[in-house]
C-alpha atoms as a PDB file:
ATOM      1  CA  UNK A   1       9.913 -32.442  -8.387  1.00  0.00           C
ATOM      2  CA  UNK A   2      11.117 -28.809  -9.227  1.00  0.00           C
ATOM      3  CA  UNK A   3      10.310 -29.136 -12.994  1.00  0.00           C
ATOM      4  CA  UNK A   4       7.858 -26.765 -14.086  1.00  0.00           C
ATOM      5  CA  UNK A   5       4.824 -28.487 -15.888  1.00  0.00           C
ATOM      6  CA  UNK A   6       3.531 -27.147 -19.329  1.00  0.00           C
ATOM      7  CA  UNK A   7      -0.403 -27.668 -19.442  1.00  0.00           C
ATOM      8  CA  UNK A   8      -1.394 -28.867 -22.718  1.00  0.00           C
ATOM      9  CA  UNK A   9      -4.143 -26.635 -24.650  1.00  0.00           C
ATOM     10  CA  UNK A  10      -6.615 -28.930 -26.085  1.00  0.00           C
ATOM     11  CA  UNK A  11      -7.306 -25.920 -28.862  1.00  0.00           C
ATOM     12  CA  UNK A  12      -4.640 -24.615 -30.653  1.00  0.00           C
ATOM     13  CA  UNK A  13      -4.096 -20.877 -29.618  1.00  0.00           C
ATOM     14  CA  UNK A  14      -4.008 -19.058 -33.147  1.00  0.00           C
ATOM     15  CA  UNK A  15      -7.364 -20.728 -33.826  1.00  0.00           C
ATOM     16  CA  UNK A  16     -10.786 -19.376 -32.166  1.00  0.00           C
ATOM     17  CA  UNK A  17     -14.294 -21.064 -32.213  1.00  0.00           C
ATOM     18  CA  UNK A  18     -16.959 -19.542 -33.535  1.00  0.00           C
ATOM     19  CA  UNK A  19     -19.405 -17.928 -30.793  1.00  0.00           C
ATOM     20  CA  UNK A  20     -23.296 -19.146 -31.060  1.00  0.00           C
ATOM     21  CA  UNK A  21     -25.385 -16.435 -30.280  1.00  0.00           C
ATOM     22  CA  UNK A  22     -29.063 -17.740 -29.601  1.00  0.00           C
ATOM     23  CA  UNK A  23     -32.008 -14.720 -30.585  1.00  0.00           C
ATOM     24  CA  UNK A  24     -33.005 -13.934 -26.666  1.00  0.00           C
ATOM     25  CA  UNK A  25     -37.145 -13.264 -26.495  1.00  0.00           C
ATOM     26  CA  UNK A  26     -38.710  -9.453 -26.888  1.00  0.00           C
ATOM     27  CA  UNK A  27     -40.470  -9.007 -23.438  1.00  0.00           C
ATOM     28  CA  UNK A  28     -43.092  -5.830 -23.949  1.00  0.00           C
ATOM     29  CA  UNK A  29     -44.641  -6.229 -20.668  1.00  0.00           C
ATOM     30  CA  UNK A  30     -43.875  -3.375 -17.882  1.00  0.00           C
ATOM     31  CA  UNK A  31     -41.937  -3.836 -14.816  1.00  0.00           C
ATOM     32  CA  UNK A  32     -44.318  -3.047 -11.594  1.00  0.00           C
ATOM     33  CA  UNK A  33     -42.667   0.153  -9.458  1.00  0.00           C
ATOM     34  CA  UNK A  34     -40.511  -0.465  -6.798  1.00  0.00           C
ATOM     35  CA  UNK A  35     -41.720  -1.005  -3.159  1.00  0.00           C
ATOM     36  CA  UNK A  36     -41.370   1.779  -1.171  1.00  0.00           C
ATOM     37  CA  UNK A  37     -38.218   1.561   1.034  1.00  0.00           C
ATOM     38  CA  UNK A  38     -39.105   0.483   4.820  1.00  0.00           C
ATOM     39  CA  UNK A  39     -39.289   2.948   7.561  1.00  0.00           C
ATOM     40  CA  UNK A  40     -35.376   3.060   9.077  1.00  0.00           C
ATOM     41  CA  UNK A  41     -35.321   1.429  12.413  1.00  0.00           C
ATOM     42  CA  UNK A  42     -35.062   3.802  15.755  1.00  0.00           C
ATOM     43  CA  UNK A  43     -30.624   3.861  16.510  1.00  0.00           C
ATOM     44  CA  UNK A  44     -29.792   3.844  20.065  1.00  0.00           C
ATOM     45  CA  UNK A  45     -26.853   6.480  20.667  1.00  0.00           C
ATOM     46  CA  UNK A  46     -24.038   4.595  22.568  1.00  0.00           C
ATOM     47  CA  UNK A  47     -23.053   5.246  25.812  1.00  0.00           C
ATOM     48  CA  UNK A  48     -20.115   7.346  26.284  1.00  0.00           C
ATOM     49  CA  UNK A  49     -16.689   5.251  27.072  1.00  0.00           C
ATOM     50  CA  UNK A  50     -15.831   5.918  30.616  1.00  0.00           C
ATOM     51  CA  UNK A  51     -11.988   5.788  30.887  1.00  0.00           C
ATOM     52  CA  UNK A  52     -11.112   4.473  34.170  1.00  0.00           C
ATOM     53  CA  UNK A  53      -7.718   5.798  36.011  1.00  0.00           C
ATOM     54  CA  UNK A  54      -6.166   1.822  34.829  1.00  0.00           C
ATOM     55  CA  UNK A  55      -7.222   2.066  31.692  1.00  0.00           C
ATOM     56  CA  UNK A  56      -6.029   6.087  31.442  1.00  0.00           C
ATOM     57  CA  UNK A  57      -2.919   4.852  32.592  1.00  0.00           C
ATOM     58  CA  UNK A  58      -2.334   2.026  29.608  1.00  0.00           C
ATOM     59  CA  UNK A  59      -3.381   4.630  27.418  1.00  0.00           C
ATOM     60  CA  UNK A  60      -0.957   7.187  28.202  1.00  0.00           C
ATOM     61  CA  UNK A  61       1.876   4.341  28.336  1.00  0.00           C
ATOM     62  CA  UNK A  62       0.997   2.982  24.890  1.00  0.00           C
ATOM     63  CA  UNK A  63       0.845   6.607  23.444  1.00  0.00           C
ATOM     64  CA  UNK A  64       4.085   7.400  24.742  1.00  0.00           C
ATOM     65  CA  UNK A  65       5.497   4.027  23.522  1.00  0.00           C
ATOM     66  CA  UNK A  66       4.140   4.720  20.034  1.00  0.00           C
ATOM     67  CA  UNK A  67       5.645   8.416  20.031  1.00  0.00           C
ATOM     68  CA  UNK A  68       8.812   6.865  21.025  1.00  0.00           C
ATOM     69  CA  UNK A  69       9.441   4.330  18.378  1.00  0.00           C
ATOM     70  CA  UNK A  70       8.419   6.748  15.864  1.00  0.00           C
ATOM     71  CA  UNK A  71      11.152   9.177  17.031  1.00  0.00           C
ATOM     72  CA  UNK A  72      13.817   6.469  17.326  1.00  0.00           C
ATOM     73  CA  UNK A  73      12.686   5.343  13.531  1.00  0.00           C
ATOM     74  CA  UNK A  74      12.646   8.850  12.100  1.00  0.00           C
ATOM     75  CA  UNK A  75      16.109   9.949  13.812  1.00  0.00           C
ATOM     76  CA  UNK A  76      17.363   6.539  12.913  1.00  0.00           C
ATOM     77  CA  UNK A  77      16.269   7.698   9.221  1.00  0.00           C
ATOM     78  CA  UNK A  78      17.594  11.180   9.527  1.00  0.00           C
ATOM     79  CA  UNK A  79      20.924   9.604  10.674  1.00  0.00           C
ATOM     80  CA  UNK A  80      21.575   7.098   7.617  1.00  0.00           C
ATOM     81  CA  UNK A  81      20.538  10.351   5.545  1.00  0.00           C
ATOM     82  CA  UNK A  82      23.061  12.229   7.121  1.00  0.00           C
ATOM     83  CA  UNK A  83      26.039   9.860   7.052  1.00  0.00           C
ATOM     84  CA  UNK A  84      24.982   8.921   3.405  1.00  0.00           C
ATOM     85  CA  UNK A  85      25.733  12.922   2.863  1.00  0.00           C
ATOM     86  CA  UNK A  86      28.975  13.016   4.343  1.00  0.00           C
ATOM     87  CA  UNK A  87      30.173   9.728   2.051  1.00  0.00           C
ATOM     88  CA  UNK A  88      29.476  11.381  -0.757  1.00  0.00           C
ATOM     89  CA  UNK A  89      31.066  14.599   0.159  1.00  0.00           C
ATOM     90  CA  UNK A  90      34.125  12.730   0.976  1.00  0.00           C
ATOM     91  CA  UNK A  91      34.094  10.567  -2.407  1.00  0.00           C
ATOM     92  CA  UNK A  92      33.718  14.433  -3.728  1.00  0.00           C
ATOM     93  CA  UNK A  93      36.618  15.861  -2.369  1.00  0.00           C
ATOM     94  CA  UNK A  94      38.316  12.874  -3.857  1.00  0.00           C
ATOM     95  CA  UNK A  95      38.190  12.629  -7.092  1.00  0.00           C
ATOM     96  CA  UNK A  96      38.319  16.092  -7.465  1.00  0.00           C
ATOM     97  CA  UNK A  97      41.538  16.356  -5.944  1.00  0.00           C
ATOM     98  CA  UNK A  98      42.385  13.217  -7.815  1.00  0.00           C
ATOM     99  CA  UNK A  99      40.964  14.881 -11.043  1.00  0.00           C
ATOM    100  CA  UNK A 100      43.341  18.338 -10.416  1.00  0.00           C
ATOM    101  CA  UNK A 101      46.460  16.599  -9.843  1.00  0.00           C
ATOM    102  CA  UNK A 102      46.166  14.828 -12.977  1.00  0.00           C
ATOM    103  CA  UNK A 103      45.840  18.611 -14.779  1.00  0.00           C
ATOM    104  CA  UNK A 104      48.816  19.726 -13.057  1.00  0.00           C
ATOM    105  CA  UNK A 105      52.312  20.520 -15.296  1.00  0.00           C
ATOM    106  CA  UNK A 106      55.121  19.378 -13.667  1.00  0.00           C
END
């Protein structure tokens, strides 16, 4: 069931076939000018969207939703950032207190 399964190439792939290319006919006549493009049709302008104080409402709420998650996602970022910083200042500190007490004559 998991096996993989080779297809099989009826043509062997370092050979090629030779292409037939048939002599296509000389046309000499003229092509007739296009039709003029139609008149565009009249557009009727929308009416504006009337915002309603319920539908205001749901707007404001899913605005303010949307600014929050993007807040807690970018100080959520700005956090791992942060904490990824202070690792490596620690690992640092470290080895180079590791490194001078090798360096040291006793």
């Amino acid at each position: 069931m998991l096996h993989p399964k080779i297809p099989t190439n009826p043509v062997p792939t370092g050979t090629r076939r030779p292409t037939v290319h048939t002599p296509t006919a000389i046309h000499t006549h003229q092509t007739p000018p296009p039709a003029p493009a139609p008149a565009p049709a009249p557009t009727q302008v929308p009416a504006p969207a009337r915002l309603t104080p319920g539908s205001l409402a749901a707007l404001v709420a899913g605005g303010t939703g949307v600014v929050l998650v993007v807040g807690a996602v970018a100080v959520s970022l700005l956090l791992a950032v942060a904490i990824t910083a202070a690792s490596v200042a620690v690992c640092a500190v470290v080895l180079r207190s590791l490194l001078n007490g090798q360096h040291r004559e006793y």
